[in-house]
N, C-alpha and C. Protein backbone atom coordinates (compact mmCIF):
# COMPACT_ATOMS: atom_id res chain seq x y z
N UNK A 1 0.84 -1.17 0.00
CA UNK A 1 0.00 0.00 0.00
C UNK A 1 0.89 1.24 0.00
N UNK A 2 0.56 1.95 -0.77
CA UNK A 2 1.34 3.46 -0.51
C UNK A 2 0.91 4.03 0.33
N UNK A 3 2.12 5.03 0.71
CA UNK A 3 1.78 5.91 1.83
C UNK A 3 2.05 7.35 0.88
N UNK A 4 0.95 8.25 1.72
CA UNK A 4 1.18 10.13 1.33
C UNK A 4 1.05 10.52 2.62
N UNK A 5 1.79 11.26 2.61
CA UNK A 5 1.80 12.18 3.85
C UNK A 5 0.89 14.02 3.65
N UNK A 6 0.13 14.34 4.08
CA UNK A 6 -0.38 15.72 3.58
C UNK A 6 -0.17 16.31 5.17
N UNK A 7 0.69 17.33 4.37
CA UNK A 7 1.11 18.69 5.58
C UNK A 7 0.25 19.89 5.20
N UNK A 8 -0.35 20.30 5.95
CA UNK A 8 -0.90 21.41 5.86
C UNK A 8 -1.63 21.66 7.40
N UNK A 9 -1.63 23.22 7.84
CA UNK A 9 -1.92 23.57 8.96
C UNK A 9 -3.16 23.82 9.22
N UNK A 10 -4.15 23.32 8.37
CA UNK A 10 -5.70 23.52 8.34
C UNK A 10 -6.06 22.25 8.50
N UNK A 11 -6.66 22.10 9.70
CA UNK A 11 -6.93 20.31 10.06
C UNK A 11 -8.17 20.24 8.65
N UNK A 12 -9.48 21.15 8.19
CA UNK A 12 -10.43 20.90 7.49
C UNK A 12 -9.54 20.54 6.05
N UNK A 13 -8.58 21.30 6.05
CA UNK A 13 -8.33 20.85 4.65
C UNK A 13 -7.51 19.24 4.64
N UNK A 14 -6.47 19.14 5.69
CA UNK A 14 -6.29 17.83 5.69
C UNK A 14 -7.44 17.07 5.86
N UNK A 15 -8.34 16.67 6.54
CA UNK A 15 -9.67 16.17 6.31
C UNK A 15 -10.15 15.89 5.06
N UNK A 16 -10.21 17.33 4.13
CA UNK A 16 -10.98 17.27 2.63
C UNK A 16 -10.13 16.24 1.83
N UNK A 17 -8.64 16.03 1.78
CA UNK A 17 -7.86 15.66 1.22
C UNK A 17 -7.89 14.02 1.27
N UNK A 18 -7.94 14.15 2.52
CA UNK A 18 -7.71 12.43 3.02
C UNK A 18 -8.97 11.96 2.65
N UNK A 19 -10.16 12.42 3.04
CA UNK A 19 -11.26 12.16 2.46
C UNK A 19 -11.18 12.12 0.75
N UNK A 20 -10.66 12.52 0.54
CA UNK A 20 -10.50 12.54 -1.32
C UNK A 20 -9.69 11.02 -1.58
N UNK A 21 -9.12 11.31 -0.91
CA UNK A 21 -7.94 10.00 -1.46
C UNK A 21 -8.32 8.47 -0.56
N UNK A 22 -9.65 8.48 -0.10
CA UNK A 22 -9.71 7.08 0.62
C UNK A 22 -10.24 6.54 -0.55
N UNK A 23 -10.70 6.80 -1.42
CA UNK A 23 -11.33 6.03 -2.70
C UNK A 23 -10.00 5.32 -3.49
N UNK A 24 -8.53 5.98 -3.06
CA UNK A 24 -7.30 4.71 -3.70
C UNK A 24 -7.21 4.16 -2.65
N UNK A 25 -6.45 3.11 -2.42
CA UNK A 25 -5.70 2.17 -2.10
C UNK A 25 -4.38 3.07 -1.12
N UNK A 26 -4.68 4.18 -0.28
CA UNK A 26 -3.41 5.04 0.17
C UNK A 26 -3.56 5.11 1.81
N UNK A 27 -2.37 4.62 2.78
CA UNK A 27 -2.14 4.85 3.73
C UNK A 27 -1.97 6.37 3.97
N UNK A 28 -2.80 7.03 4.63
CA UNK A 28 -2.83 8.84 4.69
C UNK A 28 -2.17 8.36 6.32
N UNK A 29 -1.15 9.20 5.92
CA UNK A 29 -0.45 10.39 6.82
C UNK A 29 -0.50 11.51 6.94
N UNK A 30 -0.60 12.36 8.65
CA UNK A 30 -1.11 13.56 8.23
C UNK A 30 0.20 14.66 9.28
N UNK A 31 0.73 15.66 9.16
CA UNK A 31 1.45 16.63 9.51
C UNK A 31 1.00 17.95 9.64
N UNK A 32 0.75 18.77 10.49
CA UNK A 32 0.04 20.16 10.30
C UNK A 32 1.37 21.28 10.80
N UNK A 33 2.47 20.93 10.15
CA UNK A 33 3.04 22.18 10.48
C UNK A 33 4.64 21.61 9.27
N UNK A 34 6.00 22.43 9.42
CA UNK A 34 6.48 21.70 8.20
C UNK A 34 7.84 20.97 8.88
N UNK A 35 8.14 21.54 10.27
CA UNK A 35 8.46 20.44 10.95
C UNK A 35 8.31 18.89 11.66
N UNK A 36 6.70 18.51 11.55
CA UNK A 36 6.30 17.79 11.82
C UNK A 36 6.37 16.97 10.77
N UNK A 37 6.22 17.32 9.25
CA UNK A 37 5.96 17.27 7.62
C UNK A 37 7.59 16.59 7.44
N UNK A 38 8.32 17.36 8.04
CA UNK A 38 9.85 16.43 7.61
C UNK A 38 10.00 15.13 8.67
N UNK A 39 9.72 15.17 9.79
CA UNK A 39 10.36 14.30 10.80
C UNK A 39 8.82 13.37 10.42
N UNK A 40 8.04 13.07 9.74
CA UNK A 40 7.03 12.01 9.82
C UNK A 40 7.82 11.32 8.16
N UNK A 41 8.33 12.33 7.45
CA UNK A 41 9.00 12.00 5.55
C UNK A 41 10.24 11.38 6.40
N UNK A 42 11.09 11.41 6.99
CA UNK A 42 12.51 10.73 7.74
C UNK A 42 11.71 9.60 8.58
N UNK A 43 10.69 9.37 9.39
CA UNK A 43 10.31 8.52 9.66
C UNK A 43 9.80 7.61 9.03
N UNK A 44 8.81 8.19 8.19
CA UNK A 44 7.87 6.83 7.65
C UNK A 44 8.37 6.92 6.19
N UNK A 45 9.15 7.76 5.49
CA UNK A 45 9.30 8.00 3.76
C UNK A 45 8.27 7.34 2.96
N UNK A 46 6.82 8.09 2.75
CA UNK A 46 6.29 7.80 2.25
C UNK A 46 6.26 7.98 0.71
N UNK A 47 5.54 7.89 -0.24
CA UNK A 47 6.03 7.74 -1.32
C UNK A 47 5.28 9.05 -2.32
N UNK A 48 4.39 9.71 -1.53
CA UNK A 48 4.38 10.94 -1.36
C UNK A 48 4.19 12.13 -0.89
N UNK A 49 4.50 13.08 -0.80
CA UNK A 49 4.08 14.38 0.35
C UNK A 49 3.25 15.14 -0.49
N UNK A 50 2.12 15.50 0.06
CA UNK A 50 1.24 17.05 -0.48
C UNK A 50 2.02 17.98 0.53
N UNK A 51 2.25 18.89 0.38
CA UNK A 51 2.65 19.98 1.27
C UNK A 51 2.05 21.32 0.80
N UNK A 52 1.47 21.88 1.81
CA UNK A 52 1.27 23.06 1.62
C UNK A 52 2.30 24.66 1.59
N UNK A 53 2.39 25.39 1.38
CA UNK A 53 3.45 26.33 1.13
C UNK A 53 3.20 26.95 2.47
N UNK A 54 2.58 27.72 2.90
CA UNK A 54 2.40 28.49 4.45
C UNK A 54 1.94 27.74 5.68
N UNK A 55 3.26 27.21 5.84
CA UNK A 55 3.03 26.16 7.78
C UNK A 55 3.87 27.30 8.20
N UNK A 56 3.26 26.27 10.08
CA UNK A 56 4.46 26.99 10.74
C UNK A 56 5.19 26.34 10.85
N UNK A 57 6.79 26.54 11.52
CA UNK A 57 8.35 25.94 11.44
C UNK A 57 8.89 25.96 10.22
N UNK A 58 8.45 25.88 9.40
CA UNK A 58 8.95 25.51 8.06
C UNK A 58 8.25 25.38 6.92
N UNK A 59 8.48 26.25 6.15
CA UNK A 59 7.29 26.40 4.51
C UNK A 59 7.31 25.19 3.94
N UNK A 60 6.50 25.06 2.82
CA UNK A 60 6.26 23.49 2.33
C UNK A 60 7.37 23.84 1.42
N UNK A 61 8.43 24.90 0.69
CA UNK A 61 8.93 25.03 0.21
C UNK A 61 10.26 24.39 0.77
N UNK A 62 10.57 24.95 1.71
CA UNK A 62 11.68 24.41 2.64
C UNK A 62 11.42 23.35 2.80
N UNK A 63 10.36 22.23 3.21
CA UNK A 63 10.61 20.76 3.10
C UNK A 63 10.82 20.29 2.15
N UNK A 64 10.35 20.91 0.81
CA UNK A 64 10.47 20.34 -0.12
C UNK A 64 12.09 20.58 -0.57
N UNK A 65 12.83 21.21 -0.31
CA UNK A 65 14.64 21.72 -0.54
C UNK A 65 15.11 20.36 0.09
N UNK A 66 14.61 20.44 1.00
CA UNK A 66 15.33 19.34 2.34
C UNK A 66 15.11 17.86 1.95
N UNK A 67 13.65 17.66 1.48
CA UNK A 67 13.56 16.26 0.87
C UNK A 67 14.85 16.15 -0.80
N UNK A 68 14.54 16.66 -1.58
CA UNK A 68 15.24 16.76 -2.66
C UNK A 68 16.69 16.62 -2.33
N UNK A 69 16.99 17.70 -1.29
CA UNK A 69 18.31 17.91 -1.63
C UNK A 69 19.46 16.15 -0.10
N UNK A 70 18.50 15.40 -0.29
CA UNK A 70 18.96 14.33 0.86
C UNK A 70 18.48 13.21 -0.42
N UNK A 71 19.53 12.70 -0.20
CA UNK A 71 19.75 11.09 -1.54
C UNK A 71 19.45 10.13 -1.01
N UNK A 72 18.58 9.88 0.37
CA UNK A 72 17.81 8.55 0.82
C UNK A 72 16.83 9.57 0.85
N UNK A 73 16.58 10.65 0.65
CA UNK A 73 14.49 11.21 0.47
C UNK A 73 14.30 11.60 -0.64
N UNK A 74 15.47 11.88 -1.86
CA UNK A 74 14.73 12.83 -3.32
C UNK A 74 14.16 11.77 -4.36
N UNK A 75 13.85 10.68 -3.75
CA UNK A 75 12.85 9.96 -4.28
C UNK A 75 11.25 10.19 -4.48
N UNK A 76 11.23 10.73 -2.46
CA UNK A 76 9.89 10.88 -2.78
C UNK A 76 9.84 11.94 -3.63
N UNK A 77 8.33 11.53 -4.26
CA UNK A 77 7.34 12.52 -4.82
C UNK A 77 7.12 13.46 -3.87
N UNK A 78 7.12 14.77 -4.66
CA UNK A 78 6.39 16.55 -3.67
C UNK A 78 5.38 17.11 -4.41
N UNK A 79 3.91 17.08 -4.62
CA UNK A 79 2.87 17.88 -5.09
C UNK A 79 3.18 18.82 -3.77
N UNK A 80 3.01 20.10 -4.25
CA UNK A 80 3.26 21.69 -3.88
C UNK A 80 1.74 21.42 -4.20
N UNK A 81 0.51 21.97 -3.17
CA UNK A 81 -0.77 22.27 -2.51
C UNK A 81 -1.19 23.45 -2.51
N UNK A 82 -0.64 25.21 -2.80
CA UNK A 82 -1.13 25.79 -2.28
C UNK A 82 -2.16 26.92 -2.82
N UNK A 83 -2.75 28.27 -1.87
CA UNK A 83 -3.58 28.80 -2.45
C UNK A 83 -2.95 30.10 -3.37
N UNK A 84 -1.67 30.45 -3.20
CA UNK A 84 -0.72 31.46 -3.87
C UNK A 84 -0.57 30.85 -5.33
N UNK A 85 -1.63 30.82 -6.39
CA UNK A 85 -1.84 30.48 -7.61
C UNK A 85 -0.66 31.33 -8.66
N UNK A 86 0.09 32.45 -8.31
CA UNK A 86 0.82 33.32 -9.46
C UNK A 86 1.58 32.86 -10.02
N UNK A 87 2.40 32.97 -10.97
CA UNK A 87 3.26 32.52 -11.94
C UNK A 87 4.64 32.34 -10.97
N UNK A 88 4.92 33.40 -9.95
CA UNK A 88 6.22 32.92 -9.15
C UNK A 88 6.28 32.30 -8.43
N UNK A 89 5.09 31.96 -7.71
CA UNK A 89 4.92 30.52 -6.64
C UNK A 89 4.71 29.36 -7.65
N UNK A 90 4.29 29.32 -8.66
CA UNK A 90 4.98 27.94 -9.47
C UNK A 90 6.31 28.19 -9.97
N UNK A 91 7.19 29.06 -10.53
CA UNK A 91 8.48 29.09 -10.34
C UNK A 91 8.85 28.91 -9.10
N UNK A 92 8.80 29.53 -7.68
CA UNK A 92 9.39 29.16 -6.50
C UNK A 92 9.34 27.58 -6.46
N UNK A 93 7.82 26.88 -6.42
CA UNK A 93 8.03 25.04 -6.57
C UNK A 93 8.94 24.53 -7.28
N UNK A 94 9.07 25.01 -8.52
CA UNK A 94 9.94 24.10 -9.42
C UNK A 94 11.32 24.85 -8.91
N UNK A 95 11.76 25.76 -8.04
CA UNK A 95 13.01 26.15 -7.58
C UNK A 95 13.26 25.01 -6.71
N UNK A 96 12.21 24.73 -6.10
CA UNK A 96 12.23 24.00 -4.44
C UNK A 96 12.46 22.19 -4.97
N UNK A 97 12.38 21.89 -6.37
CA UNK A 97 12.34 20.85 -7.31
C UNK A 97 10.93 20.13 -6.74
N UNK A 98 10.22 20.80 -6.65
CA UNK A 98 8.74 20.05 -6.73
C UNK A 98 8.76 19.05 -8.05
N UNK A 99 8.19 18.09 -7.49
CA UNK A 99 7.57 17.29 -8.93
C UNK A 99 6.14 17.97 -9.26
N UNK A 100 5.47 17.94 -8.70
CA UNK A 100 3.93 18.65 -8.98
C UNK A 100 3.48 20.02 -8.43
N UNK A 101 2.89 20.78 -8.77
CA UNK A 101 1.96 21.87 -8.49
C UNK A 101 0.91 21.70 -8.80
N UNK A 102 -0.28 22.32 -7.44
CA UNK A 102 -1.99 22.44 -7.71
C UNK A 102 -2.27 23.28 -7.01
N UNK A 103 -2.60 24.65 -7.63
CA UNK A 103 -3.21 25.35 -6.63
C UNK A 103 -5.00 25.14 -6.35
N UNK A 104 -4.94 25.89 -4.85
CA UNK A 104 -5.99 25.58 -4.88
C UNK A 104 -7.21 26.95 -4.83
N UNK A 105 -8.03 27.58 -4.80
CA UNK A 105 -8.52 25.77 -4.72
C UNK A 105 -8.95 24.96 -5.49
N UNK A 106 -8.84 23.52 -5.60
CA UNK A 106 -9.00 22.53 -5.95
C UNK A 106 -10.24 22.01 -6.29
N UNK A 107 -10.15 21.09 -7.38
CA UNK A 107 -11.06 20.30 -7.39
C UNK A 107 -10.85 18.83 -7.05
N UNK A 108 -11.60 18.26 -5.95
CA UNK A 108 -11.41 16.82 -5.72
C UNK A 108 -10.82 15.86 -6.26
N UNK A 109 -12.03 15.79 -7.53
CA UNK A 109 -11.34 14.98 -8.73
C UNK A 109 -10.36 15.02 -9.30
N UNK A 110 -10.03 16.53 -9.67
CA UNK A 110 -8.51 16.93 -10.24
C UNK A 110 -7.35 16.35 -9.58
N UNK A 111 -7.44 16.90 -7.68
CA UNK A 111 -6.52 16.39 -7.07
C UNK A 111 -6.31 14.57 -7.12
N UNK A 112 -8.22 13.77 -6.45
CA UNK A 112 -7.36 12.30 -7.05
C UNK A 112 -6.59 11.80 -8.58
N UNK A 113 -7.42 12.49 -9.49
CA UNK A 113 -6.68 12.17 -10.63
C UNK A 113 -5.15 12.35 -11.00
N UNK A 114 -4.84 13.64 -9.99
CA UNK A 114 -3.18 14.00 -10.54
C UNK A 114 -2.53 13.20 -9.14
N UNK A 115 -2.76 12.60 -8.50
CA UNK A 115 -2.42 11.63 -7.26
C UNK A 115 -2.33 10.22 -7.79
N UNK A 116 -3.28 9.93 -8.63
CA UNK A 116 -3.51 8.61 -9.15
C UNK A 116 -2.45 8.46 -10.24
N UNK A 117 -2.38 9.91 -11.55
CA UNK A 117 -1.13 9.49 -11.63
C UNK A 117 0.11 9.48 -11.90
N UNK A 118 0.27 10.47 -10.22
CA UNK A 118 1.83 10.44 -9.96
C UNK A 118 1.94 8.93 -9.33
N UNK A 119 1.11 8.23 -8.87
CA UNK A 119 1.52 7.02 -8.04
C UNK A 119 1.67 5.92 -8.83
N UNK A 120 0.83 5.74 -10.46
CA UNK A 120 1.14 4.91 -11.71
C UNK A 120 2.80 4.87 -11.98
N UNK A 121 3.48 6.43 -11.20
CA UNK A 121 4.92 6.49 -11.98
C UNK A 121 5.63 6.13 -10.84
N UNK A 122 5.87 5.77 -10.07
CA UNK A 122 5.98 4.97 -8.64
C UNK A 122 6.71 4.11 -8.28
């Protein structure tokens, strides 16, 4: 079974998310801040992180540097989550080497579908 980990500091939106994704086959992990978001990715290395861009301790940007830039974590997959839709917060992700961007907000379906398949490439 795969595991995702979703960091974000809004328990409703982790809720909406995990609720989205019980229809795959996915062990949800959940982190609400971006220190918690790295030390659960070093614990459990799941196979992918949603992260949101504005936690506290640490931006989803900064976890995402920290996963990438460590050669037992730049495996996992990073979908970048957030609501800062502009053209430089998707340049900042792909700085941070995100594999994915979605701002939100989201559509359900959109999100399982682009979950379903980053995890086909797996």
């Amino acid at each position: 079974m795969s595991k995702i980990l979703i960091a974000d500091d809004e328990k409703a939106l982790r809720l909406l998310i995990a609720g989205t994704l019980e229809i795959g086959d996915y062990d949800i992990l959940e982190a609400d801040n971006g220190i918690q978001a790295l030390e659960t990715v070093e614990r459990e290395r799941p196979d992918l992180v949603i992260l949101d861009v504005m936690m506290p301790g640490m931006t989803g940007y900064e976890v995402c540097r920290y996963i990438k830039s460590d050669p037992d974590l730049q495996d996992i997959k990073v979908l970048i989550l957030t609501a800062k839709g502009q053209q430089s917060e998707k340049e900042a992700a792909w700085e941070a080497l995100a594999d994915h961007y979605l701002a939100k907000p989201f559509s359900p379906v959109e999100l399982l579908s682009r979950v379903e398949e980053i995890m086909k490439k797996t």
